[in-house]
Protein backbone atom coordinates (compact mmCIF):
# COMPACT_ATOMS: atom_id res chain seq x y z
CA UNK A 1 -166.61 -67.69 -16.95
CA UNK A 2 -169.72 -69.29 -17.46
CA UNK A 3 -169.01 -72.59 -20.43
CA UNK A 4 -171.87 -70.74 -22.90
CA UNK A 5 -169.61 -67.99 -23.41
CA UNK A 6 -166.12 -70.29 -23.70
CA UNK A 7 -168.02 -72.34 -26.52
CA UNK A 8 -169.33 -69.21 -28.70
CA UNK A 9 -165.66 -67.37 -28.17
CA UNK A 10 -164.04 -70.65 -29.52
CA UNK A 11 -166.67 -70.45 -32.30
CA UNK A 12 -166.14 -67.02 -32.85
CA UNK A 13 -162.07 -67.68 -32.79
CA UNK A 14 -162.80 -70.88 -35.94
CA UNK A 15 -164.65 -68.84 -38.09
CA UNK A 16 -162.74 -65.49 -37.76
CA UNK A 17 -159.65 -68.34 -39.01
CA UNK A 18 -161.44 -69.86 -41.80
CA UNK A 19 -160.19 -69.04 -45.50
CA UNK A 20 -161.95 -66.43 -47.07
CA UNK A 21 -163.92 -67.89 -49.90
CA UNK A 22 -164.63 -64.84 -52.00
CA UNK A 23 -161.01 -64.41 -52.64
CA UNK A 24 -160.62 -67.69 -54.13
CA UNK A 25 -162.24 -66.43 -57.09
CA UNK A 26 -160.17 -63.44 -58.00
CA UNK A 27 -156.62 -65.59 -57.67
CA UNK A 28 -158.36 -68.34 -60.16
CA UNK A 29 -158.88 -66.19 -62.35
CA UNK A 30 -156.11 -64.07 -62.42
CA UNK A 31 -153.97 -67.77 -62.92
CA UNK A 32 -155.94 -68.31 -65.82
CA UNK A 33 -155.87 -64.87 -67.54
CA UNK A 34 -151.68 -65.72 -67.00
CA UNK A 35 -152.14 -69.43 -68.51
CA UNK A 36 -153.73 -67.63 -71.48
CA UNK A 37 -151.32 -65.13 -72.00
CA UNK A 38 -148.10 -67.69 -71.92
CA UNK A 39 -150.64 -69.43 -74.67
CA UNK A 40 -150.84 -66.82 -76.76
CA UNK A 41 -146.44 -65.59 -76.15
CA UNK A 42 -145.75 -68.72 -76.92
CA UNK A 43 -147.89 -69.16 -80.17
CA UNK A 44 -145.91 -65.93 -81.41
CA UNK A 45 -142.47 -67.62 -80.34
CA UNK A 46 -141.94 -65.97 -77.07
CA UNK A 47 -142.73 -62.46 -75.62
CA UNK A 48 -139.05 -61.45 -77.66
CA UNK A 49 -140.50 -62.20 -80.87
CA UNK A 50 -143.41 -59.88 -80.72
CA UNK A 51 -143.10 -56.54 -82.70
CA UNK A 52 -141.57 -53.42 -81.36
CA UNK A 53 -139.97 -51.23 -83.76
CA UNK A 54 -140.51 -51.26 -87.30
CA UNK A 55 -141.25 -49.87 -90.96
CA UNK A 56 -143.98 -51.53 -92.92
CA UNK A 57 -146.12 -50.59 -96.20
CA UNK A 58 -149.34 -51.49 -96.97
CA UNK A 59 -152.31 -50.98 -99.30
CA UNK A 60 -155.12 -49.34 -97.42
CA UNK A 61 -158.46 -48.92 -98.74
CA UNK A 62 -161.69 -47.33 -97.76
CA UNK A 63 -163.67 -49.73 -99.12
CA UNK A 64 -167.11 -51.78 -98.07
CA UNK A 65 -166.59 -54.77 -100.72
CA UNK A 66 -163.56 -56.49 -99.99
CA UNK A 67 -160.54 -56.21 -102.50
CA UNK A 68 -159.03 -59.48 -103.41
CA UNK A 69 -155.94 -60.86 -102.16
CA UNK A 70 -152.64 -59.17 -102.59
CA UNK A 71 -150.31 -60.24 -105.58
CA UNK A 72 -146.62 -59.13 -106.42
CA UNK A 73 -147.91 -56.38 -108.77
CA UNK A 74 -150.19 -55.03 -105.67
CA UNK A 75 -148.38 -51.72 -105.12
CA UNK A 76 -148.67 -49.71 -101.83
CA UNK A 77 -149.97 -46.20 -100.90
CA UNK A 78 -148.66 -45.68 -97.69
CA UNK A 79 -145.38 -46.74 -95.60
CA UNK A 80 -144.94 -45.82 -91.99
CA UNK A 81 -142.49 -46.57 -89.21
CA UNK A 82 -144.03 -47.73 -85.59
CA UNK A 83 -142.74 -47.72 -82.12
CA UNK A 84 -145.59 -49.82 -80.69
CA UNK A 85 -147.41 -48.00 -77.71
CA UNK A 86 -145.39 -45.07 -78.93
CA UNK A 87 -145.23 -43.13 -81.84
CA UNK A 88 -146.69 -43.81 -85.69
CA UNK A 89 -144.72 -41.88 -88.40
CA UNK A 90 -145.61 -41.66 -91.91
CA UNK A 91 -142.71 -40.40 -93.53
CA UNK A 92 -141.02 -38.24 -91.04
CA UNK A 93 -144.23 -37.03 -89.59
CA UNK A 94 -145.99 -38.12 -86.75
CA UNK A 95 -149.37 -38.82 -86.52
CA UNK A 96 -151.02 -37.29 -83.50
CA UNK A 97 -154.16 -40.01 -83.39
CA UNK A 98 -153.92 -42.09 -79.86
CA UNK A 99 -156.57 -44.57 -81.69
CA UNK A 100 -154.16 -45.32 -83.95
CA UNK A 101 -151.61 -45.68 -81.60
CA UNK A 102 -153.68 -47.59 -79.45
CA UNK A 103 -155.18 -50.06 -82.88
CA UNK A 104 -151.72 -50.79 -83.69
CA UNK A 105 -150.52 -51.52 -80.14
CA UNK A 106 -153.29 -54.08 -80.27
CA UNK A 107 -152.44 -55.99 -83.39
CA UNK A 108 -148.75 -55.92 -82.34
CA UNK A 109 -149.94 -58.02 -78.83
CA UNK A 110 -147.43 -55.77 -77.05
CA UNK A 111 -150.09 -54.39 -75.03
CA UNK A 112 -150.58 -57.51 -73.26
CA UNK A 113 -147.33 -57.63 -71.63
CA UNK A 114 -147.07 -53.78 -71.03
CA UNK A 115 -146.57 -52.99 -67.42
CA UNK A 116 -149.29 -50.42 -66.92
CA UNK A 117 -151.79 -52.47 -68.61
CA UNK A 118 -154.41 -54.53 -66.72
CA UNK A 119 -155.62 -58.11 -68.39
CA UNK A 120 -158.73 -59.43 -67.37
CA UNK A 121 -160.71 -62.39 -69.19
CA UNK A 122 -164.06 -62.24 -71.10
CA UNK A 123 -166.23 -64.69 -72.55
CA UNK A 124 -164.98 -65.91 -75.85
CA UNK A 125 -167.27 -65.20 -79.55
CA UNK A 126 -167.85 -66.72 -82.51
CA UNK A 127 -165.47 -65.01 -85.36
CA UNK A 128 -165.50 -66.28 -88.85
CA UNK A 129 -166.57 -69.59 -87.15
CA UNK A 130 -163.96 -70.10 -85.07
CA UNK A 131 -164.92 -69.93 -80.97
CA UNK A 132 -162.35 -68.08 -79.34
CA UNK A 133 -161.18 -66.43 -75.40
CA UNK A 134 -161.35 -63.78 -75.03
CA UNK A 135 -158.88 -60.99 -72.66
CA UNK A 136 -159.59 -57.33 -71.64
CA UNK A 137 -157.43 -54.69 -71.50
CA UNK A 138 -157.62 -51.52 -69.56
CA UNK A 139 -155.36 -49.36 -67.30
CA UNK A 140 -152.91 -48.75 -70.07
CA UNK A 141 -155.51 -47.78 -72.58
CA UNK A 142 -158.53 -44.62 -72.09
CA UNK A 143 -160.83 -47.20 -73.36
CA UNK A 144 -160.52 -51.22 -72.94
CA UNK A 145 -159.41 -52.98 -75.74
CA UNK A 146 -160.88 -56.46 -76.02
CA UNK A 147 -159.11 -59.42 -77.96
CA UNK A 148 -160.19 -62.35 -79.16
CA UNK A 149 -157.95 -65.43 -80.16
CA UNK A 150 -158.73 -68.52 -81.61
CA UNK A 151 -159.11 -71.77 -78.98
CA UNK A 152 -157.11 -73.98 -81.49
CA UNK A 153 -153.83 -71.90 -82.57
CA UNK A 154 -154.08 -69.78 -79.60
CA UNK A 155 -153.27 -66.52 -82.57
CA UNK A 156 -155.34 -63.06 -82.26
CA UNK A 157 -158.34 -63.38 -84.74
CA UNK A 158 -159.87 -59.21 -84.00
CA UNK A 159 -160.11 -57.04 -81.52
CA UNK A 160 -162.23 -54.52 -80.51
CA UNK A 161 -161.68 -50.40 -79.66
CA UNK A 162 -164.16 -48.08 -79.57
CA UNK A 163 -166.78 -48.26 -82.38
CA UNK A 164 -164.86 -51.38 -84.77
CA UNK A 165 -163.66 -54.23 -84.69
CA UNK A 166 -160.95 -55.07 -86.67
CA UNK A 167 -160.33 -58.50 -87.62
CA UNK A 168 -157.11 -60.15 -88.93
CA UNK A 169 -155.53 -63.02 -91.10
CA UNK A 170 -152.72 -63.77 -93.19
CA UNK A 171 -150.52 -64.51 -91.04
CA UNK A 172 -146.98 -64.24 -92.19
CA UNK A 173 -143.03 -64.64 -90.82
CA UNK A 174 -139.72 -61.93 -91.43
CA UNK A 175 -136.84 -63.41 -91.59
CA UNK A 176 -136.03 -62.73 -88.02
CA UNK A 177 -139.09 -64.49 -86.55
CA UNK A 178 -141.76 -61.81 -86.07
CA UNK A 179 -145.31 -63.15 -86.81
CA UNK A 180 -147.62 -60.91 -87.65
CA UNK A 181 -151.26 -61.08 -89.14
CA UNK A 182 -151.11 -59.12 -92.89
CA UNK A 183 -154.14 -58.85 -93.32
CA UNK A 184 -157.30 -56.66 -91.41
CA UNK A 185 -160.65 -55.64 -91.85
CA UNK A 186 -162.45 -53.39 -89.71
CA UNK A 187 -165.96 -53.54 -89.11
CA UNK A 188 -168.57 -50.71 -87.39
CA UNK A 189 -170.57 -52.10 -84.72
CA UNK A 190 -174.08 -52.12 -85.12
CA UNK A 191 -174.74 -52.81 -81.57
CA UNK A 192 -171.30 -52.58 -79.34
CA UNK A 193 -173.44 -53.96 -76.18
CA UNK A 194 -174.95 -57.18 -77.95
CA UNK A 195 -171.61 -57.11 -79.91
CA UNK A 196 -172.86 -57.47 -83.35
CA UNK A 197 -171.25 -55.92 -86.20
CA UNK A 198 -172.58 -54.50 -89.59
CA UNK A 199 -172.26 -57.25 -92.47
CA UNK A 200 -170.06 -54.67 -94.35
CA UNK A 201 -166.72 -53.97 -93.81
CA UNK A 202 -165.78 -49.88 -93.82
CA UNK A 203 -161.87 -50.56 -94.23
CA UNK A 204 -159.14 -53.03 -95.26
CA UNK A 205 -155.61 -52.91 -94.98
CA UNK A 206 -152.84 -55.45 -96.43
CA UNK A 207 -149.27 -55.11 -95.29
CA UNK A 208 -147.17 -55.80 -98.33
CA UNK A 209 -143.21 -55.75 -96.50
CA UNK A 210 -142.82 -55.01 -92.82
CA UNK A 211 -138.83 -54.74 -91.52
CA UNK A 212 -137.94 -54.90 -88.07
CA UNK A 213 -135.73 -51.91 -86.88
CA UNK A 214 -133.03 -52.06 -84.05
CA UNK A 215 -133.98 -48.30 -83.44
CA UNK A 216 -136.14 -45.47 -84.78
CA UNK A 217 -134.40 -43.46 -87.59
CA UNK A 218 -133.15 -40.17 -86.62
CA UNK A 219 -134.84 -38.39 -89.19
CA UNK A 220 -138.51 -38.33 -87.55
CA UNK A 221 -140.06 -35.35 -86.67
C-alpha cells in the first residue's frame, strides 16, 4: 500500500473519532433549562410544595381599569375546586375549557415538572421592570406556554398562552407551605410576534382563600 493512502486513512480514522461539536450545544442547554428549573422548585420550597389539589375563591372582574387591592370586606363571586392539569369545577360542575385548564396549570408551575411536557429556554423580557428568563413549554400543551420569572427571586412574574398574557403578584403562603401568586392580570397582545401587549388590561382576578385538598370531593360531576 502505497504511504499516500496510509496517511489520508489515518486522517480519515482522527476525524471520523473527533467529538461532535454540534451536540455540545443541545446538552448545554438542556443543563441550563434543568439549573433553572431547580431555581425556580426551590424558590417555591421544593417540587412537594407546589399546588395540586385545591378549592380557592376569588373576585374576578372583567374590567380594563384596575380595581384596587383586596380588603377583608372584598367579597367573592366565584369559588372553584382544581386538580391542576386536570379538571376545574365550579361548584360541582366541570368546566369543559382546556385554556383554562391549561392557564391554571401554568400559574400552579406544575406544568414544569409534568412528565409529558417539554422545557426549553427563551430569551428573558422586561415585565413591570424587572428582567427575567424565560422557559418554554410544549409537548404537554396544544400550544406552548411561555413563562417568565424574575432573575432576582427566581418566582413566575406572567406567562403567556395564546392571545394574553397574564401577569401575577401578591404572593402569599397557606398554612401548609403552598406559595402561590394572588393576584393576576391578563393582558391582549397587540403584537404576539414582537411580544408587545395592549396598555390595558381586559381581566383581573384576586384569590381571596385558597385550601389545599388531600383529594377531590366526591360530589363533582
Amino acid at each position: 500500500m502505497r504511504p499516500s493512502r496510509i496517511i489520508l486513512g489515518i486522517m480519515a480514522f482522527s476525524l471520523s473519532t473527533l467529538p461532535q461539536p454540534s451536540d455540545a450545544p443541545a446538552a448545554d442547554n438542556n443543563k441550563d433549562v434543568k439549573a433553572s428549573i431547580g431555581r425556580v422548585l426551590k424558590a417555591m420550597g421544593g417540587e412537594q410544595k407546589l399546588l395540586n389539589v385545591f378549592r380557592f375563591s376569588e373576585r374576578v372582574l372583567i374590567v380594563s381599569t384596575p380595581v384596587p387591592p383586596t380588603t377583608d370586606k372584598t367579597t367573592a363571586n366565584r369559588t372553584s375546586v382544581v386538580q391542576t392539569g386536570g379538571g376545574w369545577w365550579i361548584g360541582a360542575n366541570k368546566r369543559n375549557k382546556d385554556k383554562v385548564r391549561v392557564l391554571l396549570w401554568a400559574w400552579s408551575l406544575r406544568i414544569l415538572v409534568d412528565k409529558t411536557s417539554k422545557v426549553t429556554a427563551i430569551p428573558g423580557v422586561v415585565i413591570d421592570k424587572k428582567p427575567t428568563f424565560g422557559l418554554r413549554v410544549s409537548g404537554s400543551v396544544k400550544e406552548p406556554v411561555d413563562l417568565y420569572f424574575d432573575k432576582t427571586s427566581q418566582r413566575l412574574i406572567a406567562f403567556d398562552y395564546t392571545d394574553t398574557r397574564h401577569v401575577v403578584s401578591s404572593w402569599k403562603t397557606t398554612q401548609e407551605g403552598h406559595q402561590y401568586a394572588s393576584h393576576v392580570a391578563g393582558y391582549k397582545f397587540a403584537d404576539r410576534k414582537l411580544g408587545t401587549i395592549q396598555k390595558e388590561q381586559w381581566y383581573q382576578t384576586d384569590i381571596l382563600d385558597l385550601v389545599p385538598l388531600k383529594a377531590l370531593p366526591g360530589n363533582l360531576k
